[in-house]
C-alpha atoms as a PDB file:
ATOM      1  CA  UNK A   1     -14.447  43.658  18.105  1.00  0.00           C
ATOM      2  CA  UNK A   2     -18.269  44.799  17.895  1.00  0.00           C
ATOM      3  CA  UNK A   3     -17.424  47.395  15.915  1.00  0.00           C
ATOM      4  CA  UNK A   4     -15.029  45.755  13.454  1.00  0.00           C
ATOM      5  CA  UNK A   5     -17.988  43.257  12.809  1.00  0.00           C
ATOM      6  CA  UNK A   6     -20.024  45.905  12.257  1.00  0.00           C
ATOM      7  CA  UNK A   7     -17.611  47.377   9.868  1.00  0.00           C
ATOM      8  CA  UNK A   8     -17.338  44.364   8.275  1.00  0.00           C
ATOM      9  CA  UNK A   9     -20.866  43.816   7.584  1.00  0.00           C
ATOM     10  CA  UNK A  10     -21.150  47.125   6.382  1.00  0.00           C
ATOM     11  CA  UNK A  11     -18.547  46.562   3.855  1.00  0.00           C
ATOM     12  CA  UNK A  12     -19.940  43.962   2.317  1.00  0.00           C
ATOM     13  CA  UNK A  13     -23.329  45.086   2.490  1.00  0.00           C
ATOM     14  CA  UNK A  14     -22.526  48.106   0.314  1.00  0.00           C
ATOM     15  CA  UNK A  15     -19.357  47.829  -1.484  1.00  0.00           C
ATOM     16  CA  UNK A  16     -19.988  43.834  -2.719  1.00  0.00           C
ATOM     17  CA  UNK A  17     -23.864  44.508  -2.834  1.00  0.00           C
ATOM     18  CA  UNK A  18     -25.051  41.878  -1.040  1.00  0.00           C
ATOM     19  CA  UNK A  19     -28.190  41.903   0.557  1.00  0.00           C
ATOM     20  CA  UNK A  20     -28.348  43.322   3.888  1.00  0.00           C
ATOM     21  CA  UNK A  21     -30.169  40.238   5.541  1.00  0.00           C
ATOM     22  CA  UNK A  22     -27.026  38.086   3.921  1.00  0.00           C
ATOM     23  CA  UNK A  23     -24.748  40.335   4.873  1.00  0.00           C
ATOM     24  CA  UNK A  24     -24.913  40.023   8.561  1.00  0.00           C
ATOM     25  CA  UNK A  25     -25.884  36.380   8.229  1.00  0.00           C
ATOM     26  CA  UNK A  26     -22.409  36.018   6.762  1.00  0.00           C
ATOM     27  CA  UNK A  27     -20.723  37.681   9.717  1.00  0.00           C
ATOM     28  CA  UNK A  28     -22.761  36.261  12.056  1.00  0.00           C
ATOM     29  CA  UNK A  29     -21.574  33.196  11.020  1.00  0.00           C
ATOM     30  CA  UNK A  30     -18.075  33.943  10.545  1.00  0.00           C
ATOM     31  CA  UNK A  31     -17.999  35.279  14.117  1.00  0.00           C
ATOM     32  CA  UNK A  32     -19.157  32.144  15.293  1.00  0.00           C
ATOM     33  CA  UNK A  33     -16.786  30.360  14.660  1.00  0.00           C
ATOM     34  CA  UNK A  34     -13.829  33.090  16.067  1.00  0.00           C
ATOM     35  CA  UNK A  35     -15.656  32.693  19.281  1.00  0.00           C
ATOM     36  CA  UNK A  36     -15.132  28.861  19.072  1.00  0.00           C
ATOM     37  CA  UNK A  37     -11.452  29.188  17.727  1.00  0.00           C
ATOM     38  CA  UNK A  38     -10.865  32.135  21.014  1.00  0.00           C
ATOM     39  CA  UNK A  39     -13.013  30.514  23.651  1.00  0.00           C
ATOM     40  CA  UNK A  40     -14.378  27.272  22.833  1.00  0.00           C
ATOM     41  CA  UNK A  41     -18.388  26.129  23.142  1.00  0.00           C
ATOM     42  CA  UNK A  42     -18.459  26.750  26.950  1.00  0.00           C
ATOM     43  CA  UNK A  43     -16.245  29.162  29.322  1.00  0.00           C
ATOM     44  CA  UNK A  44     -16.754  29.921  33.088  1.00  0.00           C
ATOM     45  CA  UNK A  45     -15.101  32.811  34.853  1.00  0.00           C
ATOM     46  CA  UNK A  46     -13.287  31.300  38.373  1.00  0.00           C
ATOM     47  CA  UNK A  47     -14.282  33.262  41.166  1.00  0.00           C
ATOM     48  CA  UNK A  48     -11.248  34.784  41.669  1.00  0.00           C
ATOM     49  CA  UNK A  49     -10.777  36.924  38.785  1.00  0.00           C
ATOM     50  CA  UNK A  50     -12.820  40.345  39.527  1.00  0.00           C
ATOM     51  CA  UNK A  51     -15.812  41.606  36.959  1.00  0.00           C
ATOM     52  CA  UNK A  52     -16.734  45.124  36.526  1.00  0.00           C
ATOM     53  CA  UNK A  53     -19.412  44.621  39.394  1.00  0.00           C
ATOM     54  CA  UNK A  54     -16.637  43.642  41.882  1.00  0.00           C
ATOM     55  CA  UNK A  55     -14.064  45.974  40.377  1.00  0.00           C
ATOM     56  CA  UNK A  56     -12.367  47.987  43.088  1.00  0.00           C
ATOM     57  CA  UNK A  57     -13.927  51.041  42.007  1.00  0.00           C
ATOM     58  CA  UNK A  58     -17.412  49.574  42.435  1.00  0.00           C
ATOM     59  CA  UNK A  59     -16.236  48.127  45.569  1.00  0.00           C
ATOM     60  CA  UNK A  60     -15.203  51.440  47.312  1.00  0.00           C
ATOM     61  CA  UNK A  61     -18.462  53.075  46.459  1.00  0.00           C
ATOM     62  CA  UNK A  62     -21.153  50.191  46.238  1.00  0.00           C
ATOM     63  CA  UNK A  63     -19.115  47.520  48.779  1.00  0.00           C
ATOM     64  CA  UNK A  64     -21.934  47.530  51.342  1.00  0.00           C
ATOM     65  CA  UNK A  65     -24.031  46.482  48.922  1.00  0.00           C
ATOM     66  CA  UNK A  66     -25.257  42.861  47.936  1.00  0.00           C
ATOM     67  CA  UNK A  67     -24.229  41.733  44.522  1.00  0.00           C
ATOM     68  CA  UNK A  68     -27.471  41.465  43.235  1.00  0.00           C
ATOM     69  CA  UNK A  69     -27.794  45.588  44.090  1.00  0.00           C
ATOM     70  CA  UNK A  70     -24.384  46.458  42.630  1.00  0.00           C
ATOM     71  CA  UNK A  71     -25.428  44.772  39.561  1.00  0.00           C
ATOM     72  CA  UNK A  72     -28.791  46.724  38.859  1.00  0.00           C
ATOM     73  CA  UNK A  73     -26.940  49.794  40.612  1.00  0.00           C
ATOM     74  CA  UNK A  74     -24.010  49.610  37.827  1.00  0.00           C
ATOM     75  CA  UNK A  75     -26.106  48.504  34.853  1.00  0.00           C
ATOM     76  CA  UNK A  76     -28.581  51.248  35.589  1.00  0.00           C
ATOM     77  CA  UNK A  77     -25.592  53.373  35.349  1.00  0.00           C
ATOM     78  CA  UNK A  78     -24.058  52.458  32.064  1.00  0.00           C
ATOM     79  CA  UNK A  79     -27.665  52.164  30.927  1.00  0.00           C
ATOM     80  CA  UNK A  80     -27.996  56.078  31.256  1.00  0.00           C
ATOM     81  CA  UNK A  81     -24.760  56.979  30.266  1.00  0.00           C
ATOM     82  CA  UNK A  82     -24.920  55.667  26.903  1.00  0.00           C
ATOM     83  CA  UNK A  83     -28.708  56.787  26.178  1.00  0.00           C
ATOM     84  CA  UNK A  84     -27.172  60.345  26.831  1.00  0.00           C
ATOM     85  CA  UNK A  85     -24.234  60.195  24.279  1.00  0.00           C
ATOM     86  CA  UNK A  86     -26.560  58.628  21.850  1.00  0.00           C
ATOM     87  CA  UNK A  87     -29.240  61.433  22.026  1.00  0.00           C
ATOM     88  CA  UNK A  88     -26.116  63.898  21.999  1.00  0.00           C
ATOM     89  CA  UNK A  89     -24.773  62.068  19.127  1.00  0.00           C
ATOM     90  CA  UNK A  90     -28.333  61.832  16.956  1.00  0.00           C
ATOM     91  CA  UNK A  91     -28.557  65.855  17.664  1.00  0.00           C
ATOM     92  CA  UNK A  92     -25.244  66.240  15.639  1.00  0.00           C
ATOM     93  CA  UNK A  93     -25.200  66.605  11.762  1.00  0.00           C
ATOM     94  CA  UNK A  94     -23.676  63.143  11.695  1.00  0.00           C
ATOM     95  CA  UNK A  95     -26.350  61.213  13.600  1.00  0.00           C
ATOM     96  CA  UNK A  96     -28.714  63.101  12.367  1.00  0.00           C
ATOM     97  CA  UNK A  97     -27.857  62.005   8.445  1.00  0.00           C
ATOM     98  CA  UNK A  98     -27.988  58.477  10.310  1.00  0.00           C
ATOM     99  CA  UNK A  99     -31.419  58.766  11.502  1.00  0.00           C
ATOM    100  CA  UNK A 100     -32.699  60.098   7.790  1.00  0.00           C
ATOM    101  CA  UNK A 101     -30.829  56.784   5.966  1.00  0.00           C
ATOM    102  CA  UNK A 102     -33.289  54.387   7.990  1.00  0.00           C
ATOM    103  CA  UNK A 103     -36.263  56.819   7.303  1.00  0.00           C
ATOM    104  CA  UNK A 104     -35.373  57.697   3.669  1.00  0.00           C
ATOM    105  CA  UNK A 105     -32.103  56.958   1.831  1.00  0.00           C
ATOM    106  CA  UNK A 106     -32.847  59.557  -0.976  1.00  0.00           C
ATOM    107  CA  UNK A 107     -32.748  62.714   1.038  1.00  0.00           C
ATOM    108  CA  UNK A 108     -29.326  61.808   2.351  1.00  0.00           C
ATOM    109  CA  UNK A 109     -28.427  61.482  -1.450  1.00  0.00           C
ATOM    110  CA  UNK A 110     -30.055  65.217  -2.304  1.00  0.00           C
ATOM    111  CA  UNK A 111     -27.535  66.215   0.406  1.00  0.00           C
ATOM    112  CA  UNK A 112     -24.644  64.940  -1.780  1.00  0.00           C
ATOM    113  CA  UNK A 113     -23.468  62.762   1.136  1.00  0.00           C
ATOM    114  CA  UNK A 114     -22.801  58.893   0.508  1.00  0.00           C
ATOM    115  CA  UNK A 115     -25.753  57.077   2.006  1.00  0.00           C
ATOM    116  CA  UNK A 116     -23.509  53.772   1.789  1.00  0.00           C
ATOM    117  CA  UNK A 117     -21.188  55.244   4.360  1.00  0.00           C
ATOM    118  CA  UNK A 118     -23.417  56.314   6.524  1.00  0.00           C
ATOM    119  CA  UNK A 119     -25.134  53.164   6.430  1.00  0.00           C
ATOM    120  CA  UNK A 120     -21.870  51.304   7.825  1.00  0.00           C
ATOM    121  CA  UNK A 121     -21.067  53.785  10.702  1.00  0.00           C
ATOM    122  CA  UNK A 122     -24.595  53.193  11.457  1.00  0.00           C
ATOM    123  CA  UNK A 123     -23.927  49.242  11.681  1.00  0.00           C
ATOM    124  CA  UNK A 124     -20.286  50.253  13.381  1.00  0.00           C
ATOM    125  CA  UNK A 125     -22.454  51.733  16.134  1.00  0.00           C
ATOM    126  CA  UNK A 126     -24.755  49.356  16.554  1.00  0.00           C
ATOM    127  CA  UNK A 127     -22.833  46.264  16.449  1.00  0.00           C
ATOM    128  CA  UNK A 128     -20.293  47.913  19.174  1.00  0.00           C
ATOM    129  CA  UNK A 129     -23.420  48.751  21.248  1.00  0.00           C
ATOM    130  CA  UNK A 130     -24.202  44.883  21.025  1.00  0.00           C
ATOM    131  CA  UNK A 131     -20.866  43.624  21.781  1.00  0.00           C
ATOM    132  CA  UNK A 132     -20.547  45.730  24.802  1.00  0.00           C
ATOM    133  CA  UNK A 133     -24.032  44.491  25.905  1.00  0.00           C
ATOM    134  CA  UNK A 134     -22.747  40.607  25.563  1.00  0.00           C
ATOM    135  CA  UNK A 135     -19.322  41.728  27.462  1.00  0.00           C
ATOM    136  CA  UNK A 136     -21.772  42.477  30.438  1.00  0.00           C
ATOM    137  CA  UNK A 137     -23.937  40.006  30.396  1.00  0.00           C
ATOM    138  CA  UNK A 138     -20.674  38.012  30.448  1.00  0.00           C
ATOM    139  CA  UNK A 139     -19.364  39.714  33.512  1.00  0.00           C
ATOM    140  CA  UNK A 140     -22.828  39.342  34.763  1.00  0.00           C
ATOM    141  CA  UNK A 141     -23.075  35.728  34.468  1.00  0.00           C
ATOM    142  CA  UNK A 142     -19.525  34.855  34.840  1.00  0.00           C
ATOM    143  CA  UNK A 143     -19.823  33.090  31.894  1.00  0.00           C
ATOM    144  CA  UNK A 144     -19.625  32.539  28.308  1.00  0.00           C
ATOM    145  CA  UNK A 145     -21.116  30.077  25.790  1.00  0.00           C
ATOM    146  CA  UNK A 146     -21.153  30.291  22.165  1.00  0.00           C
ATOM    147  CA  UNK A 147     -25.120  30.331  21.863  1.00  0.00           C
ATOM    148  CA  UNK A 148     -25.925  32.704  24.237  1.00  0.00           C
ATOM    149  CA  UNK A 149     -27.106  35.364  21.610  1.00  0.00           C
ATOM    150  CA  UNK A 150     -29.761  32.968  20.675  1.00  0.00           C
ATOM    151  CA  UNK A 151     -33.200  34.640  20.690  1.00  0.00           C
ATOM    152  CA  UNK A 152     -32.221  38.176  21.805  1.00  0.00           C
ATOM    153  CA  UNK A 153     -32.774  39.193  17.903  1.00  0.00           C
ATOM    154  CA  UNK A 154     -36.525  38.644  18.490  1.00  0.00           C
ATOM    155  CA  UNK A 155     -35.975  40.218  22.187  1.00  0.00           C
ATOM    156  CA  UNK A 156     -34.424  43.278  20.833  1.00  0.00           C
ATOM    157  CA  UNK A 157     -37.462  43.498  18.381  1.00  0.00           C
ATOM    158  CA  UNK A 158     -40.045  43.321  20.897  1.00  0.00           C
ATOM    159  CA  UNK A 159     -38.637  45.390  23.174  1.00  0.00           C
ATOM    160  CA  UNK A 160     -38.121  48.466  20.392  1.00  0.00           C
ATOM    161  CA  UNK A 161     -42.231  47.453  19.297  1.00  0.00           C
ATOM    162  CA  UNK A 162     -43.572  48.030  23.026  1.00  0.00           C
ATOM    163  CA  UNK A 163     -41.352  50.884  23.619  1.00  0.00           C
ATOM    164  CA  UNK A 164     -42.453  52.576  20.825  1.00  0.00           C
ATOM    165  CA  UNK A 165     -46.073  51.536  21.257  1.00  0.00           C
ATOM    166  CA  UNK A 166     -45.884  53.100  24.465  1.00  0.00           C
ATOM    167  CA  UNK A 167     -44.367  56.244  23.730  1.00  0.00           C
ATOM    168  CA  UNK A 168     -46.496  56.876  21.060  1.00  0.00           C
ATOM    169  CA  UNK A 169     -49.534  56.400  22.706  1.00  0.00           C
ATOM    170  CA  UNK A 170     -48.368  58.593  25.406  1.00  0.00           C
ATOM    171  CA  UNK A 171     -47.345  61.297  23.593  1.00  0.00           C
ATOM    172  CA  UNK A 172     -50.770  61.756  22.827  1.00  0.00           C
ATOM    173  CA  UNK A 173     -52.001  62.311  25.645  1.00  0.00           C
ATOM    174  CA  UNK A 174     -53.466  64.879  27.250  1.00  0.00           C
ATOM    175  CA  UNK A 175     -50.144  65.058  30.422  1.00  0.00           C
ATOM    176  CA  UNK A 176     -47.660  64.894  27.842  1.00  0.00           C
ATOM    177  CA  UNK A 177     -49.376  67.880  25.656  1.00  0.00           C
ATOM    178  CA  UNK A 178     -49.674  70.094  29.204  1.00  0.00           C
ATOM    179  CA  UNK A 179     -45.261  68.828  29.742  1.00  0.00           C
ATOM    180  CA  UNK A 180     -44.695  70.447  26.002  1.00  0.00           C
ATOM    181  CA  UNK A 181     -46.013  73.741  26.699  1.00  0.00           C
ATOM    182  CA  UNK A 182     -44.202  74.081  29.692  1.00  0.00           C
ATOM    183  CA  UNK A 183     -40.614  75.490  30.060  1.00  0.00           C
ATOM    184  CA  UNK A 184     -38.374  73.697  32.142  1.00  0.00           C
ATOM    185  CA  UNK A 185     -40.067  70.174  32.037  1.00  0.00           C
ATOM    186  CA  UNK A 186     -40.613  69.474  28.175  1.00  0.00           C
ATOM    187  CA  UNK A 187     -38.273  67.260  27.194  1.00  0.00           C
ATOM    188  CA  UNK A 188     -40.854  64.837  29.358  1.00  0.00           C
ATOM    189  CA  UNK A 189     -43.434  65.605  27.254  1.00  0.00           C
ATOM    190  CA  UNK A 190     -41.494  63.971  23.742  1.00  0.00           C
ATOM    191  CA  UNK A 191     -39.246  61.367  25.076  1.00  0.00           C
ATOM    192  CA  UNK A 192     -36.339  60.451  23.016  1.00  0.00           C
ATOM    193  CA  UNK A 193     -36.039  57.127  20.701  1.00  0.00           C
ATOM    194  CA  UNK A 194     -33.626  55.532  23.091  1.00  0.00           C
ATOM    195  CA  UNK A 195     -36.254  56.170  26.069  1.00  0.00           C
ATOM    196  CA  UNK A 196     -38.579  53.914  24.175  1.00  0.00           C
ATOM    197  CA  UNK A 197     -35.550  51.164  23.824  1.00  0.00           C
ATOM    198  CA  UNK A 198     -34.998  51.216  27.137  1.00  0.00           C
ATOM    199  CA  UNK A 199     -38.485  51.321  28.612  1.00  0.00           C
ATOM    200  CA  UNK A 200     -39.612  48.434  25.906  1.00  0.00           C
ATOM    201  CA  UNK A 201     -36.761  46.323  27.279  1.00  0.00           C
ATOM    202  CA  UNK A 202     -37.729  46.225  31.032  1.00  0.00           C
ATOM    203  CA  UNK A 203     -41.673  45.589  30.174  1.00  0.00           C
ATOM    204  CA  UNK A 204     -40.649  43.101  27.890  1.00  0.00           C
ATOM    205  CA  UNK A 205     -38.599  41.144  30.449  1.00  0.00           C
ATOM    206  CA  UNK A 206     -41.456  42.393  33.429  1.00  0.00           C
ATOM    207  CA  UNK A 207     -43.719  40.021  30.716  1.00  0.00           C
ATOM    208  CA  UNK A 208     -41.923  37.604  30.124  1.00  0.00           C
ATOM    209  CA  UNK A 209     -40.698  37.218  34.474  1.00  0.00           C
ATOM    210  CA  UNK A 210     -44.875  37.631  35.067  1.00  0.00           C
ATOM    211  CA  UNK A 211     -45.995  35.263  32.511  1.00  0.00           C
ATOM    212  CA  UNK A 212     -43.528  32.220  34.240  1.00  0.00           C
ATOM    213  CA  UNK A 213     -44.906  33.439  36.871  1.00  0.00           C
ATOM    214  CA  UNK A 214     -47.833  32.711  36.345  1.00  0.00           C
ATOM    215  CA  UNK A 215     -48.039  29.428  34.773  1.00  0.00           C
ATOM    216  CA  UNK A 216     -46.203  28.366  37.667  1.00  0.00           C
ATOM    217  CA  UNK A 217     -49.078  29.641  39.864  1.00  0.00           C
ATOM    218  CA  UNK A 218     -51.098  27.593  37.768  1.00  0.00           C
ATOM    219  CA  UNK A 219     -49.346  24.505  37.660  1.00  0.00           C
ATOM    220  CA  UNK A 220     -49.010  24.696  41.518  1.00  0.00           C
ATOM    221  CA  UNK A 221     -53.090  24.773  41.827  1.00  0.00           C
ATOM    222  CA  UNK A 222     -53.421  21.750  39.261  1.00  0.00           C
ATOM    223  CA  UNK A 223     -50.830  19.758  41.072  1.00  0.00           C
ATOM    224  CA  UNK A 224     -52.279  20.551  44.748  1.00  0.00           C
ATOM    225  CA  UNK A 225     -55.644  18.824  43.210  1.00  0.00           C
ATOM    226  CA  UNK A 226     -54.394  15.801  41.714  1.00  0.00           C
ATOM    227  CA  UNK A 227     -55.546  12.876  44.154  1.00  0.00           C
ATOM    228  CA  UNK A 228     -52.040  10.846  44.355  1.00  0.00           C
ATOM    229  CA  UNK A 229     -53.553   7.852  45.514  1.00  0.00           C
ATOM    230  CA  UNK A 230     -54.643   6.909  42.282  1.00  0.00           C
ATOM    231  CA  UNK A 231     -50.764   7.128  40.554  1.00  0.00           C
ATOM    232  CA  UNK A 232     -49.006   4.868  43.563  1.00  0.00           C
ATOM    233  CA  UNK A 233     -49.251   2.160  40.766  1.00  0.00           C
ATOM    234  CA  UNK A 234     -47.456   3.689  38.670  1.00  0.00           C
ATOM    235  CA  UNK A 235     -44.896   5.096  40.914  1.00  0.00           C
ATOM    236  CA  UNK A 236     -42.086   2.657  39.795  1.00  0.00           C
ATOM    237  CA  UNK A 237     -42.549   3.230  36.050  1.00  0.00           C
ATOM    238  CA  UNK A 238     -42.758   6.511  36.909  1.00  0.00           C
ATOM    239  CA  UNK A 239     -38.730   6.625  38.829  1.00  0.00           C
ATOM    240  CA  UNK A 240     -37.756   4.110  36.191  1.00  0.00           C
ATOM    241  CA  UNK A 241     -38.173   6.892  33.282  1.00  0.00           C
ATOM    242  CA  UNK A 242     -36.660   9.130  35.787  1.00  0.00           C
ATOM    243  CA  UNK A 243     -33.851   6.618  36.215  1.00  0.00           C
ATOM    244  CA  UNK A 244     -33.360   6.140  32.376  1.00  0.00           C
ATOM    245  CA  UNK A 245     -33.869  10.172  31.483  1.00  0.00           C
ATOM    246  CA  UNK A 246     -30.839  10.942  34.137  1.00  0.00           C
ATOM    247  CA  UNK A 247     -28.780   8.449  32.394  1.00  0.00           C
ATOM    248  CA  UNK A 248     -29.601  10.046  29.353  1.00  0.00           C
ATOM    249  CA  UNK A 249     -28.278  13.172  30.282  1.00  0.00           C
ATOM    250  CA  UNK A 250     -25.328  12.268  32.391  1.00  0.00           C
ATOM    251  CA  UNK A 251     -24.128   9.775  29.825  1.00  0.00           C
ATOM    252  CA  UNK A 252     -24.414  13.090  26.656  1.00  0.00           C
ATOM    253  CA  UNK A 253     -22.574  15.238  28.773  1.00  0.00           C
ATOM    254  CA  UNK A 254     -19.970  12.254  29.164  1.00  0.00           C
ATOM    255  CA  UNK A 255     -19.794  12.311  25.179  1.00  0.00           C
ATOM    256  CA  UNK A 256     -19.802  16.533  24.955  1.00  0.00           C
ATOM    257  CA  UNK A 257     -16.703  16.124  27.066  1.00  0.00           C
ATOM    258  CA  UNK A 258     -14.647  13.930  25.426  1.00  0.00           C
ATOM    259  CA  UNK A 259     -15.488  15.369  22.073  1.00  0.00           C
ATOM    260  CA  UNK A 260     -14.115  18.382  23.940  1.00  0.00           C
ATOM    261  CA  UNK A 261     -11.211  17.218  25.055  1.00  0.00           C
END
């Protein structure tokens, strides 16, 4: 389904020329709206019905593990596996044309190949790449809502930035000059594009875990020092709001359902 969005996109991208911003605004929109039709706003998994972490395979090798271990065990897993066929794949003549249309578009012309179509395999790719990511973090979470994919635009963003950063930086360094000149442990010294991905993804989350962190560390210390005798006035006001923001809620929820219904 990914990768007939991503098709899609493409194809309208290049053969109606529509900007490539509108483009996949277009689809993205479109697509929200399938996932309505097909699932509705909200959709839980029951507990019965197995995932690919409690899948029997994963069960005869990983069973004696906690869920929480098969989970980073098998996502590690499928992690690696594609970062290796996608470094196979941009080593071919075909990915490598794909890397030169994002760098420059005019040398894959000189090469008499269409850069249009290499442009839409390129968003066939991706867009499959993304849909499989959702499909886990579906079978992760057991659930499914139409907005989940809010946000992870500027995730994915951040993440390639400080991978990149990173890799960059250490590729200049001194250890990774030493890794290049020697035999069996160069590839160490020049990681791969996708090694950046991936390592800019786990910092990024690492900062974003560390900063909550934080401010709750913070907000702990400014709480323990607030002298509560001075507030018992207000203490009533204070659980009437409560009172009245509960209702709120409860009563919205009420309405969400039988809109719903």
């Amino acid at each position: 389904m990914g990768g007939l969005a991503g098709l899609f996109t493409g194809l309208v991208h290049v053969k109606l020329k529509v900007r490539n911003l509108l483009a996949g605004i277009i689809t993205m929109t479109a697509l929200f709206s399938v996932n309505l039709q097909i699932a509705g706003s909200n959709l839980t998994i029951d507990r019965g019905t197995d995932t690919i972490f409690t899948s029997a395979p994963v069960m005869a090798l990983f069973g004696d593990l906690s869920l929480s271990g098969r989970k980073l065990i098998v996502s590690l897993a499928l992690v690696i596996v594609i970062k290796l066929l996608l470094d196979a794949y941009f080593h071919t003549k075909s990915g490598l044309l794909l890397r030169a249309v994002g760098d420059n578009a005019t040398l894959v012309t000189t090469l008499a190949k269409d850069r249009g179509t290499v442009k839409i395999l390129g968003l066939v790719i991706s867009n499959a790449l993304v849909a499989f990511g959702g499909c886990i973090v579906c079978h992760e979470t057991r659930s499914f809502s139409a907005t989940m994919g809010t946000g992870q635009l500027v995730y994915g963003l951040a993440a390639v930035i400080i991978g990149v950063s990173i890799i960059h930086f250490y590729t200049g360094t001194r250890l990774a000059r030493g890794l290049r000149k020697s035999g069996p442990l160069r590839f160490l010294g020049s990681p791969q594009g996708t090694t950046a991905v991936v390592l800019g993804s786990v910092l990024y989350k690492l900062c974003i875990q560390g900063l909550f962190a934080l401010m709750g560390l913070v907000a702990m210390v400014v709480v323990s020092r607030i002298n509560y005798q001075r507030w018992r006035g207000a203490g009533k006001i204070l659980m009437g709001l409560a009172i009245f923001l509960l209702v709120l809620v409860l009563s919205g929820r009420k309405g969400e359902a039988i809109i719903h219904a």
